[in-house]
N, C-alpha and C. Protein backbone atom coordinates (compact mmCIF):
# COMPACT_ATOMS: atom_id res chain seq x y z
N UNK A 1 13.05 40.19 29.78
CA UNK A 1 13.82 40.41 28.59
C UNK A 1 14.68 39.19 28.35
N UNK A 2 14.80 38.57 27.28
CA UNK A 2 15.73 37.69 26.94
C UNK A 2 16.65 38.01 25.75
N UNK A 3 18.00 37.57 26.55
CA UNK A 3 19.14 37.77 26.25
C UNK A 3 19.85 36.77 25.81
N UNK A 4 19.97 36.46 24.60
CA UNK A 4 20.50 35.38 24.37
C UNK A 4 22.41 35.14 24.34
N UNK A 5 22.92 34.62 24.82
CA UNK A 5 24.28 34.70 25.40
C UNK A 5 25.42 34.40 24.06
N UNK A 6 26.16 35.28 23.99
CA UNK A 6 26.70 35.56 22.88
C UNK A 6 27.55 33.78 22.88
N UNK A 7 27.56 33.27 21.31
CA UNK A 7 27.94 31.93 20.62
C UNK A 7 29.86 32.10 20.87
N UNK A 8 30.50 31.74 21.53
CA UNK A 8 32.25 31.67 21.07
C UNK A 8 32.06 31.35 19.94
N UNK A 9 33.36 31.72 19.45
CA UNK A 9 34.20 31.62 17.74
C UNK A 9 34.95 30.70 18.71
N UNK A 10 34.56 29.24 17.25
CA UNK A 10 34.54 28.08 17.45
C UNK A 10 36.20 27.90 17.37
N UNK A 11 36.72 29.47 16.11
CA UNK A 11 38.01 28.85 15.52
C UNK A 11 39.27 28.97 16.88
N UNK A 12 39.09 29.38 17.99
CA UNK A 12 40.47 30.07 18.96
C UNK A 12 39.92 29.43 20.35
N UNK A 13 39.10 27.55 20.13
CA UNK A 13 39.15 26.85 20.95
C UNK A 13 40.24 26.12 20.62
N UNK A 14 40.91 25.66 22.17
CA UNK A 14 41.71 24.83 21.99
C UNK A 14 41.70 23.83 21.38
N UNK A 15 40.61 22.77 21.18
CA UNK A 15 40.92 21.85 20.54
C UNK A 15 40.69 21.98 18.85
N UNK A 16 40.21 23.35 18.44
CA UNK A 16 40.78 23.28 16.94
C UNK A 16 41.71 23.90 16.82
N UNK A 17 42.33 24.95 17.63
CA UNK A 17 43.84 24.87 17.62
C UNK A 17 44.51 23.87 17.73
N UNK A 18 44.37 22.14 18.13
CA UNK A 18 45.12 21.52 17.87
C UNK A 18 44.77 20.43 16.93
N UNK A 19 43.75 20.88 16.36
CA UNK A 19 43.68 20.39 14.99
C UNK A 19 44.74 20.82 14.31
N UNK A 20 44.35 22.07 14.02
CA UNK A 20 45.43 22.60 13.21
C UNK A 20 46.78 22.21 13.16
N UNK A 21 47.19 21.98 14.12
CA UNK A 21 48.29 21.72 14.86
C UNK A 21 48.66 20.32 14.29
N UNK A 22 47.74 19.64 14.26
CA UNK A 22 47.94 17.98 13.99
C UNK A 22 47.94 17.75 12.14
N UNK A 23 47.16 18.93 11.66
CA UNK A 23 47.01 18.72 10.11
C UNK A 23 48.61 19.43 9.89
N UNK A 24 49.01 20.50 10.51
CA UNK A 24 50.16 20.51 9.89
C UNK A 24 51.41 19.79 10.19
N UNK A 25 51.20 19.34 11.26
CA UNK A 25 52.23 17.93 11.71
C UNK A 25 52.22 16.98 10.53
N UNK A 26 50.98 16.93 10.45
CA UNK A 26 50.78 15.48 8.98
C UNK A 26 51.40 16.04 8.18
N UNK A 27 51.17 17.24 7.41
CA UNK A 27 51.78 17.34 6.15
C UNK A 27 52.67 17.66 6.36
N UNK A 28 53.96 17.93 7.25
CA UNK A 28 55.43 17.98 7.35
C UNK A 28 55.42 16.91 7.24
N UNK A 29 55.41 15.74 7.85
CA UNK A 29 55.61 14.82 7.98
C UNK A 29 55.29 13.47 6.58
N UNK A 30 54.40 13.76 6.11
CA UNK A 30 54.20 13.53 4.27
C UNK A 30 54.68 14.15 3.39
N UNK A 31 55.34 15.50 3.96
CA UNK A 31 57.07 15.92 2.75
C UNK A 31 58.08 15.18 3.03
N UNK A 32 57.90 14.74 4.39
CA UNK A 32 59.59 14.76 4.77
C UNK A 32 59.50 13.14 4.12
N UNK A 33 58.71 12.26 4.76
CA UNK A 33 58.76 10.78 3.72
C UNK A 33 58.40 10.91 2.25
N UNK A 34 58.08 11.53 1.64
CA UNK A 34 57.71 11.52 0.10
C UNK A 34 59.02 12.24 -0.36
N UNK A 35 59.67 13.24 0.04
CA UNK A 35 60.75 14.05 -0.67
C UNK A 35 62.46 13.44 0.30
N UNK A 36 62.15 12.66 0.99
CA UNK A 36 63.48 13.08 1.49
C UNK A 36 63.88 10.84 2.26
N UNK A 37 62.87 10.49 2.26
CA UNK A 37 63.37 8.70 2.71
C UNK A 37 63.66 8.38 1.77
N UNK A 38 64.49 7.06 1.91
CA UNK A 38 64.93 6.35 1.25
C UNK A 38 64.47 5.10 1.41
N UNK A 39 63.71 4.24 0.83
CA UNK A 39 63.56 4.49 -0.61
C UNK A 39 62.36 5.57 -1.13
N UNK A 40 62.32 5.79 -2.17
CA UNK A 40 61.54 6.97 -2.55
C UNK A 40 59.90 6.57 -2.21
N UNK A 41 59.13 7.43 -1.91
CA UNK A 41 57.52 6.83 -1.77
C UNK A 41 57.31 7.77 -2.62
N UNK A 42 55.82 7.28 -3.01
CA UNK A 42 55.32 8.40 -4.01
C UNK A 42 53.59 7.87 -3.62
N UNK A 43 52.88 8.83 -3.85
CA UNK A 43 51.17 8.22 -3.94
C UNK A 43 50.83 7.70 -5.47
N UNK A 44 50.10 6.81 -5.39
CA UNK A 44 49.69 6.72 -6.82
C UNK A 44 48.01 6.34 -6.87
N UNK A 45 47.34 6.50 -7.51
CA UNK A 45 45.89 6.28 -8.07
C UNK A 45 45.79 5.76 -9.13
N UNK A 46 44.72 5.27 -9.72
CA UNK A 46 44.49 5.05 -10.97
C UNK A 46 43.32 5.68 -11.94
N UNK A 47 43.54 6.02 -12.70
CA UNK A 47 43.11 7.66 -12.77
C UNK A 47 42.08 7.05 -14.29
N UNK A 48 42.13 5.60 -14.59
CA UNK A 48 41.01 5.10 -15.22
C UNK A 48 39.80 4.76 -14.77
N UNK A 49 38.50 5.39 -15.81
CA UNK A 49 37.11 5.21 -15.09
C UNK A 49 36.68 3.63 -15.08
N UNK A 50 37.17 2.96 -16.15
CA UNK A 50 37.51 1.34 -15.84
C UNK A 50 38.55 0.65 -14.85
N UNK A 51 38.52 0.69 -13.89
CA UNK A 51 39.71 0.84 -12.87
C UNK A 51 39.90 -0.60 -12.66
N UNK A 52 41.15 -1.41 -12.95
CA UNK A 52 41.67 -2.64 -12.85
C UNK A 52 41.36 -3.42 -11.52
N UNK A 53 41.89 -2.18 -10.29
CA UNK A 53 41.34 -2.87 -8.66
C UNK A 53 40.46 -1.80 -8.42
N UNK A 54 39.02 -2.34 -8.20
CA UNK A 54 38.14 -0.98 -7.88
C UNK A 54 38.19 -0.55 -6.55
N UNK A 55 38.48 -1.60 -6.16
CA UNK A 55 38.75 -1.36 -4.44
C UNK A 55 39.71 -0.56 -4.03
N UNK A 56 40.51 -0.06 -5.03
CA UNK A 56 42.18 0.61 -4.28
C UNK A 56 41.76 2.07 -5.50
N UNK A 57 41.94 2.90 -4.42
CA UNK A 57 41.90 4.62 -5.22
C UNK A 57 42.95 5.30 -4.58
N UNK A 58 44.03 4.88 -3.69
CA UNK A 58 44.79 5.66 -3.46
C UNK A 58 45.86 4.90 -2.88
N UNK A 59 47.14 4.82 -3.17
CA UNK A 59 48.04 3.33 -2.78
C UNK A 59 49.31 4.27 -2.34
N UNK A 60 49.72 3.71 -1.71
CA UNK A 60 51.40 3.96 -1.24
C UNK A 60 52.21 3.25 -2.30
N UNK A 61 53.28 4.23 -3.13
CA UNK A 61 54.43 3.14 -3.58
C UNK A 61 55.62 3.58 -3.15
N UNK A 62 55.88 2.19 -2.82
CA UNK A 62 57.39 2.19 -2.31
C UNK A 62 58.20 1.75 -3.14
N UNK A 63 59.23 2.42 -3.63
CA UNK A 63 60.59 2.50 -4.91
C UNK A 63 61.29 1.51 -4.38
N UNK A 64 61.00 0.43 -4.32
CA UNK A 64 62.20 -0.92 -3.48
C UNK A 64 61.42 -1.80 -3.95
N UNK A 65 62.30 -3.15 -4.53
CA UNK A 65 61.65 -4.04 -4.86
C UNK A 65 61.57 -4.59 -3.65
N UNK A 66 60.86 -5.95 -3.43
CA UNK A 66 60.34 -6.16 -2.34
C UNK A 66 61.70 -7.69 -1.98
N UNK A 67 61.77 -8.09 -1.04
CA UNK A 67 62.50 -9.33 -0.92
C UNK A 67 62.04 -10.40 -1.06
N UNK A 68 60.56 -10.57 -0.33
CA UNK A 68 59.62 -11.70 -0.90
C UNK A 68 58.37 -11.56 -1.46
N UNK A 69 57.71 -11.90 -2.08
CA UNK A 69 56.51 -11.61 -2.54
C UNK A 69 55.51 -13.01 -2.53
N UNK A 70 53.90 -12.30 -2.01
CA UNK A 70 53.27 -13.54 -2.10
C UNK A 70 52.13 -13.23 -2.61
N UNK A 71 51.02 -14.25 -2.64
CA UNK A 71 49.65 -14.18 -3.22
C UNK A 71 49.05 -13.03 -3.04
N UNK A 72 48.36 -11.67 -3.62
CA UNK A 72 47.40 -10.83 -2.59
C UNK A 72 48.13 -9.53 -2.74
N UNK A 73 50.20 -9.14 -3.02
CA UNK A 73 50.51 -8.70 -2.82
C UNK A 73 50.31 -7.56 -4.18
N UNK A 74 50.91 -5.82 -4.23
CA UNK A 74 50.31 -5.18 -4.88
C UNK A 74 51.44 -4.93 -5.74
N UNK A 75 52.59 -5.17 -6.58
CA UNK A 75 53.68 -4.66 -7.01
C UNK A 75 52.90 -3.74 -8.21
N UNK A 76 54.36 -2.89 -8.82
CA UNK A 76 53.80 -1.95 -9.75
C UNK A 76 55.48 -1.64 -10.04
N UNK A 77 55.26 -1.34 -11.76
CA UNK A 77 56.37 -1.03 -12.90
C UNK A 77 55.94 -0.52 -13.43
N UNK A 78 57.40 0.02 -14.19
CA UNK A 78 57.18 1.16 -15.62
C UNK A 78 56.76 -0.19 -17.09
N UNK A 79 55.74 0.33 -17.51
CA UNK A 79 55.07 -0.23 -18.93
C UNK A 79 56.34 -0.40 -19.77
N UNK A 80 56.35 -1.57 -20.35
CA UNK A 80 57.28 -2.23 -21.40
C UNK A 80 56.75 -3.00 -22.30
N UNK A 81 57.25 -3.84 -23.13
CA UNK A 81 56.58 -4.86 -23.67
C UNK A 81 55.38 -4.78 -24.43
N UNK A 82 54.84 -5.77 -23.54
CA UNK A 82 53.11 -5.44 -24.74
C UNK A 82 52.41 -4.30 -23.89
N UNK A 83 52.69 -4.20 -22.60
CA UNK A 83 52.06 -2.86 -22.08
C UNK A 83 52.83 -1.37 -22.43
N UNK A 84 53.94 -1.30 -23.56
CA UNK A 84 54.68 0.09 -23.89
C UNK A 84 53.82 1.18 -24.00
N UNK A 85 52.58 0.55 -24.79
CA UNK A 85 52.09 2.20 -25.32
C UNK A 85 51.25 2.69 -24.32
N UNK A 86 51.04 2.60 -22.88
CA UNK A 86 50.54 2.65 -21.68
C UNK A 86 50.87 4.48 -21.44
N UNK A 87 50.23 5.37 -21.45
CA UNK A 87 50.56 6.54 -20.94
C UNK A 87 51.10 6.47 -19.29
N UNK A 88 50.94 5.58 -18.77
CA UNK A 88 50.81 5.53 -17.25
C UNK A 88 52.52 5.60 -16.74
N UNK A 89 52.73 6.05 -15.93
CA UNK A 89 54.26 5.86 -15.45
C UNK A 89 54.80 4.35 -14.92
N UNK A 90 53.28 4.13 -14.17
CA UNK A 90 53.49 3.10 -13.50
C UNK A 90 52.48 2.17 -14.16
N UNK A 91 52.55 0.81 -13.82
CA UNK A 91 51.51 -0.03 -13.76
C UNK A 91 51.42 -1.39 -13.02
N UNK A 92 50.13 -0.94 -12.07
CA UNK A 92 49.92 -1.60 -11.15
C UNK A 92 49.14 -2.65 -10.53
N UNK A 93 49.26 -3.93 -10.46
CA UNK A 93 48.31 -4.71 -10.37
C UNK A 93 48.45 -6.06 -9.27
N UNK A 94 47.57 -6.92 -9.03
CA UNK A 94 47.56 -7.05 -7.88
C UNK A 94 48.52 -8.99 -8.09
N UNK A 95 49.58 -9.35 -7.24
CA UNK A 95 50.16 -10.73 -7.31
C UNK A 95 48.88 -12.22 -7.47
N UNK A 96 48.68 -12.73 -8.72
CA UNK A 96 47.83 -14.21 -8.21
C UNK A 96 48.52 -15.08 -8.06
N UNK A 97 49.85 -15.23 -8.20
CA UNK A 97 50.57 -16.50 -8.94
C UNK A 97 52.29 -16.02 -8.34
N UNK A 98 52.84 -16.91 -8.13
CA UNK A 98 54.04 -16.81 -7.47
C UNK A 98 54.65 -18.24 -8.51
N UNK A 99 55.94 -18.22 -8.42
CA UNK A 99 56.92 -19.12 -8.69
C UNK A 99 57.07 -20.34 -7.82
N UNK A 100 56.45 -21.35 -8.90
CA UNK A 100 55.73 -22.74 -8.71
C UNK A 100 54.33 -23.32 -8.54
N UNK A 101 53.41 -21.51 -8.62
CA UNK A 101 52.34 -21.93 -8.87
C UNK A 101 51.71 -22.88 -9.52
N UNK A 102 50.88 -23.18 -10.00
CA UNK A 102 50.25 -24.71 -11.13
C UNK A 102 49.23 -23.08 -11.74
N UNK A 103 49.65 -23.02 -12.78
CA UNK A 103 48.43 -22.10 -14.05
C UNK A 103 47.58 -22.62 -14.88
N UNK A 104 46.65 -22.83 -15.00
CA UNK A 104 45.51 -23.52 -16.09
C UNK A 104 44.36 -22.45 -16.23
N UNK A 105 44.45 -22.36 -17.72
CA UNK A 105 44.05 -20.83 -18.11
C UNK A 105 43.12 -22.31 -19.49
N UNK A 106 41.33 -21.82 -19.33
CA UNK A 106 41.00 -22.93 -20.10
C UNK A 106 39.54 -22.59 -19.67
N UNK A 107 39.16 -22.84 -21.13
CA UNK A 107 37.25 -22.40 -21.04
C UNK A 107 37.41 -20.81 -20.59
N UNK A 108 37.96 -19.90 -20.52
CA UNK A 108 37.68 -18.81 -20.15
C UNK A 108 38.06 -18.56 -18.65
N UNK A 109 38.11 -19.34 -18.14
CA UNK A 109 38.79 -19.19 -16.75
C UNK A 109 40.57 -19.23 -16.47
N UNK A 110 40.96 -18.33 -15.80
CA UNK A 110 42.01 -18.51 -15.01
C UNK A 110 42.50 -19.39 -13.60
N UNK A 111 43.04 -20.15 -13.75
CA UNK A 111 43.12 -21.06 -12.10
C UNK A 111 44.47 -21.04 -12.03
N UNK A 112 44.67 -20.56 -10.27
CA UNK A 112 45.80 -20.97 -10.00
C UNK A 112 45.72 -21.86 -8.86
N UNK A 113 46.57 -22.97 -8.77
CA UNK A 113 46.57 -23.92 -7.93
C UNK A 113 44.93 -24.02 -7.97
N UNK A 114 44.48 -24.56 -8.75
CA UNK A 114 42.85 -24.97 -8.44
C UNK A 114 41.56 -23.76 -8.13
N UNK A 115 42.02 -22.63 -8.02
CA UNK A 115 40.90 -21.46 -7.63
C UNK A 115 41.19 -20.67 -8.56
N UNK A 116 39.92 -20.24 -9.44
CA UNK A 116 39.77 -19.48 -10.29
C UNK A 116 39.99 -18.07 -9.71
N UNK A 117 40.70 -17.40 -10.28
CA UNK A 117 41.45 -16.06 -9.84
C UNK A 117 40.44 -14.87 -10.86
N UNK A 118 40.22 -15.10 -11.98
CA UNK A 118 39.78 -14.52 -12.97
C UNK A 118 39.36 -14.74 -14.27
N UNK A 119 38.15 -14.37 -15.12
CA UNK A 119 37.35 -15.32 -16.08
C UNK A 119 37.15 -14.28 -17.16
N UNK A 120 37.59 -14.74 -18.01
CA UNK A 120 36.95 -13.83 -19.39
C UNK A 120 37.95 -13.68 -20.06
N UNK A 121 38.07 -13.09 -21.40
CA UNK A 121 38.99 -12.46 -21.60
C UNK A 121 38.56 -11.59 -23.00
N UNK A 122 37.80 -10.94 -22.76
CA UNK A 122 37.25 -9.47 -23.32
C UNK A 122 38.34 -8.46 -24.18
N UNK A 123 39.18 -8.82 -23.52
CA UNK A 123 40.66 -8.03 -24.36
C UNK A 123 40.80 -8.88 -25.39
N UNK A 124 40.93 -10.17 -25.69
CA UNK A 124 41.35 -10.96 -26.18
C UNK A 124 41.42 -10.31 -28.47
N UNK A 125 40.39 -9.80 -28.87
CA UNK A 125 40.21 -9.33 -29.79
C UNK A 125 41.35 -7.89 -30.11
N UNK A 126 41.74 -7.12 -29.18
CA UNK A 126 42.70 -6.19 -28.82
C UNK A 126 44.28 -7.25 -29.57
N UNK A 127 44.37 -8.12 -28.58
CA UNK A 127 45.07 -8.84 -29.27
C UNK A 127 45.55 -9.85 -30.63
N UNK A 128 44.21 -9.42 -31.64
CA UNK A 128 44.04 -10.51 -32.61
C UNK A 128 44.09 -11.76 -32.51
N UNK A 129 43.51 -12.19 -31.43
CA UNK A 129 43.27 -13.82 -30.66
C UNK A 129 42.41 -13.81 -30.47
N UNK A 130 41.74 -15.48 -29.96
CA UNK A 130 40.64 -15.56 -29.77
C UNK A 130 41.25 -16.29 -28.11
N UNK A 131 40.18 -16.32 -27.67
CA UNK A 131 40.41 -16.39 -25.99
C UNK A 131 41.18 -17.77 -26.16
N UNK A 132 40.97 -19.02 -26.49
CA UNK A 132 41.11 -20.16 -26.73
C UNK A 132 43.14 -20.06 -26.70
N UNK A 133 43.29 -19.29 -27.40
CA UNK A 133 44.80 -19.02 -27.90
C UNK A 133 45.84 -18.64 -26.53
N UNK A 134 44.86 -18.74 -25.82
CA UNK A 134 45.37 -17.86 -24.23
C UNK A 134 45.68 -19.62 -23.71
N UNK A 135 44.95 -20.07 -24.02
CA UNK A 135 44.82 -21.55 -22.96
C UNK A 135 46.11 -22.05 -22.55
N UNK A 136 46.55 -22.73 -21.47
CA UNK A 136 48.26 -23.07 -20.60
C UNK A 136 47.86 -23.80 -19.35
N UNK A 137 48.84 -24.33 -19.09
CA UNK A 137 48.42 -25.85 -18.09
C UNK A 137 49.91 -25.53 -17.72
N UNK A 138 50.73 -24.95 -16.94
CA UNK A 138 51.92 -24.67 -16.62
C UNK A 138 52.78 -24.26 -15.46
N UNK A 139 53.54 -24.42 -14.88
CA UNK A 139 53.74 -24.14 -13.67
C UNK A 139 54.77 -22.74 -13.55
N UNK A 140 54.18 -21.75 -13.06
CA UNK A 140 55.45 -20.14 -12.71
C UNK A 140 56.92 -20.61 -12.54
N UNK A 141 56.96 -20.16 -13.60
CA UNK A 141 58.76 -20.69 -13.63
C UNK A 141 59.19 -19.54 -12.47
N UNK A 142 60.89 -19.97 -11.93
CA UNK A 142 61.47 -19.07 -10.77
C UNK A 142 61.31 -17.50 -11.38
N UNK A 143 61.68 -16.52 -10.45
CA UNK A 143 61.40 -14.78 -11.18
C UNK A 143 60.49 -14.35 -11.92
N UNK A 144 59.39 -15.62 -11.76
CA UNK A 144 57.93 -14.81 -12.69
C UNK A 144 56.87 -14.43 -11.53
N UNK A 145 56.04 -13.71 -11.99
CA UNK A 145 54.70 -13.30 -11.31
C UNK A 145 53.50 -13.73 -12.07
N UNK A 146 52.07 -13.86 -11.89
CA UNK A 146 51.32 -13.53 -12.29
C UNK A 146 50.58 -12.85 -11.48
N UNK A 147 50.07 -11.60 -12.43
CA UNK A 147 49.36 -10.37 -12.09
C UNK A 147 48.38 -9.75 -12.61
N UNK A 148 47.07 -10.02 -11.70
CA UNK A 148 45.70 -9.15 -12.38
C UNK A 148 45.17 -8.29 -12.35
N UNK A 149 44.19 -7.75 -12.28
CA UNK A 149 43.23 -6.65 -12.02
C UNK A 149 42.10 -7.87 -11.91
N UNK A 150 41.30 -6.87 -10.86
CA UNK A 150 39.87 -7.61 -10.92
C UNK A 150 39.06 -7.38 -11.58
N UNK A 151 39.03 -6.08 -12.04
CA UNK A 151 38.07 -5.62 -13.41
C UNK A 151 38.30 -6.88 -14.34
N UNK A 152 36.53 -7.12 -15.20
CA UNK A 152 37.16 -7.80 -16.28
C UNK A 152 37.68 -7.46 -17.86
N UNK A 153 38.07 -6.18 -17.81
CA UNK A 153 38.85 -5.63 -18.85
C UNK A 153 40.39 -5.13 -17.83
N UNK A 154 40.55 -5.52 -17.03
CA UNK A 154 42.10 -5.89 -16.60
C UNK A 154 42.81 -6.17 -17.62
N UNK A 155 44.06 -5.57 -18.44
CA UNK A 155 44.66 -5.53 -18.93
C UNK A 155 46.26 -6.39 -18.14
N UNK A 156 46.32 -7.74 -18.02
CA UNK A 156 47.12 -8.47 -17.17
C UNK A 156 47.21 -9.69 -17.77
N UNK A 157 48.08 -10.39 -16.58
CA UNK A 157 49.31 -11.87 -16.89
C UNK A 157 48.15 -12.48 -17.58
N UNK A 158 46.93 -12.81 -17.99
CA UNK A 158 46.31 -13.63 -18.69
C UNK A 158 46.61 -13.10 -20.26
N UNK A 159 47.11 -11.99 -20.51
CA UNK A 159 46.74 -12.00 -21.97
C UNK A 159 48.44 -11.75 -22.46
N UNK A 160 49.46 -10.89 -21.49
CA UNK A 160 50.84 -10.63 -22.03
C UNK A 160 51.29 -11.78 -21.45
N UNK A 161 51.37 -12.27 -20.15
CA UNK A 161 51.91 -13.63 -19.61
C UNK A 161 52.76 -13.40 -18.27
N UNK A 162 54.18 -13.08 -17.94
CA UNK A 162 54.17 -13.51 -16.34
C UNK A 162 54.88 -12.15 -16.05
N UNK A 163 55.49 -11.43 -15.17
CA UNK A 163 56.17 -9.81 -14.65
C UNK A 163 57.12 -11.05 -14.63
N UNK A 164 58.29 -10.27 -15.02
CA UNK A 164 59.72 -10.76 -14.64
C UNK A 164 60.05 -9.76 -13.16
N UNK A 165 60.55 -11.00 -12.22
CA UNK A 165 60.64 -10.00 -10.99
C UNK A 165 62.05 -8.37 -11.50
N UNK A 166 62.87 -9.07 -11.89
CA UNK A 166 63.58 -7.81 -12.37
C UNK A 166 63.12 -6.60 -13.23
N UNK A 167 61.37 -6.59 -13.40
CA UNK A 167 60.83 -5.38 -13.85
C UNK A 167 60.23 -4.96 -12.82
N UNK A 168 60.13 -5.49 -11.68
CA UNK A 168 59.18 -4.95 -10.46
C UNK A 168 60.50 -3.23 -9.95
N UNK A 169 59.36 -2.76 -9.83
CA UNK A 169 59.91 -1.37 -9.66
C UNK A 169 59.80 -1.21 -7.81
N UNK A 170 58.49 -1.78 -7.09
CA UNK A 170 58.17 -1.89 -5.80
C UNK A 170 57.11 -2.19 -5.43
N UNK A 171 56.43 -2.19 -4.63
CA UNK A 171 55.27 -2.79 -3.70
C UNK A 171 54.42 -1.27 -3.71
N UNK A 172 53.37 -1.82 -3.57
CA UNK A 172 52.12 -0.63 -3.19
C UNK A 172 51.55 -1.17 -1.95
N UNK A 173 50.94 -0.22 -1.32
CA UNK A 173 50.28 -0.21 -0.15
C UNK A 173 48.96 0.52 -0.03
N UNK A 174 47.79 -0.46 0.21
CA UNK A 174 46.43 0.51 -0.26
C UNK A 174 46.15 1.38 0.88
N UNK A 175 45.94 2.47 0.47
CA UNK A 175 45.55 3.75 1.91
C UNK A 175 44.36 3.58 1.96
N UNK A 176 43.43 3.43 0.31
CA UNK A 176 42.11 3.58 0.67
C UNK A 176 41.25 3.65 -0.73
């Protein structure tokens, strides 16, 4: 006769009891920094199917402007300016250009210090310009940024021009 030996319930082993254990550790621990540190964190995404950085779907922001900022880095602000009519709270995009960069924006390309950062400018009609009208040979004055998206309908410093650091709201951090 064969007897096949009754299967344990997988759920009242110890080690998914300390799963459990560990998922709710996490999420105390992602109230207590999202509702209660200083400075404020918040998650943010970008919730366009044209997505500016395709690579980043889920970012850390941190409510502190940053002290230094360099090439690569992710800041993000509330929409003003030519970006006002922006539904977005935030807007977020990635540092090319720092204060004293060399900018030469020409033939369709963007260069900073000599490496093309980004090419096109597809928006350009949005703006009642023609790409040509974009063109600058100039160096990041002090408290400016330039800031792109890698998409090439990036809505960025090539077409409004530089983030004044006193609009930076804080830094992002990509989770993933």
């Amino acid at each position: 006769m064969n007897s096949a030996a009754p299967v344990p319930d997988d759920s009242s082993t110890p080690c998914n009891e300390r799963g459990k254990f560990a998922a709710f550790l996490l999420g105390v621990l992602l109230l207590v920094v999202l509702f209660w540190s200083k400075p404020i964190v918040t998650l943010g995404f970008d919730p366009q199917s044209e997505r500016c950085l395709p690579d980043l779907h889920l970012a850390l922001l941190v409510h502190e402007a940053p002290q230094t900022v360099r090439d690569g880095d992710l800041l993000f602000w509330r929409p003003s300016g030519a970006l006002a009519g922006f539904k977005e709270q935030f807007i977020l995009k990635q540092v090319a250009g720092v204060p004293g960069d060399h900018v030469t924006i020409r033939d369709g390309k963007v260069e900073i210090n000599g490496k093309v950062v980004v090419q096109g400018f597809p928006l350009a009609r949005f703006y009642h310009r023609s790409a040509n009208d974009f063109n600058r040979d100039e160096t990041i004055p002090p408290g400016e940024f330039f800031m792109v998206g890698v998409h090439p309908l990036s809505n960025d410093s090539r077409y409004w021009g530089y983030l004044d650091a006193h609009q930076v709201a804080g830094s992002a951090y990509e989770l993933f």
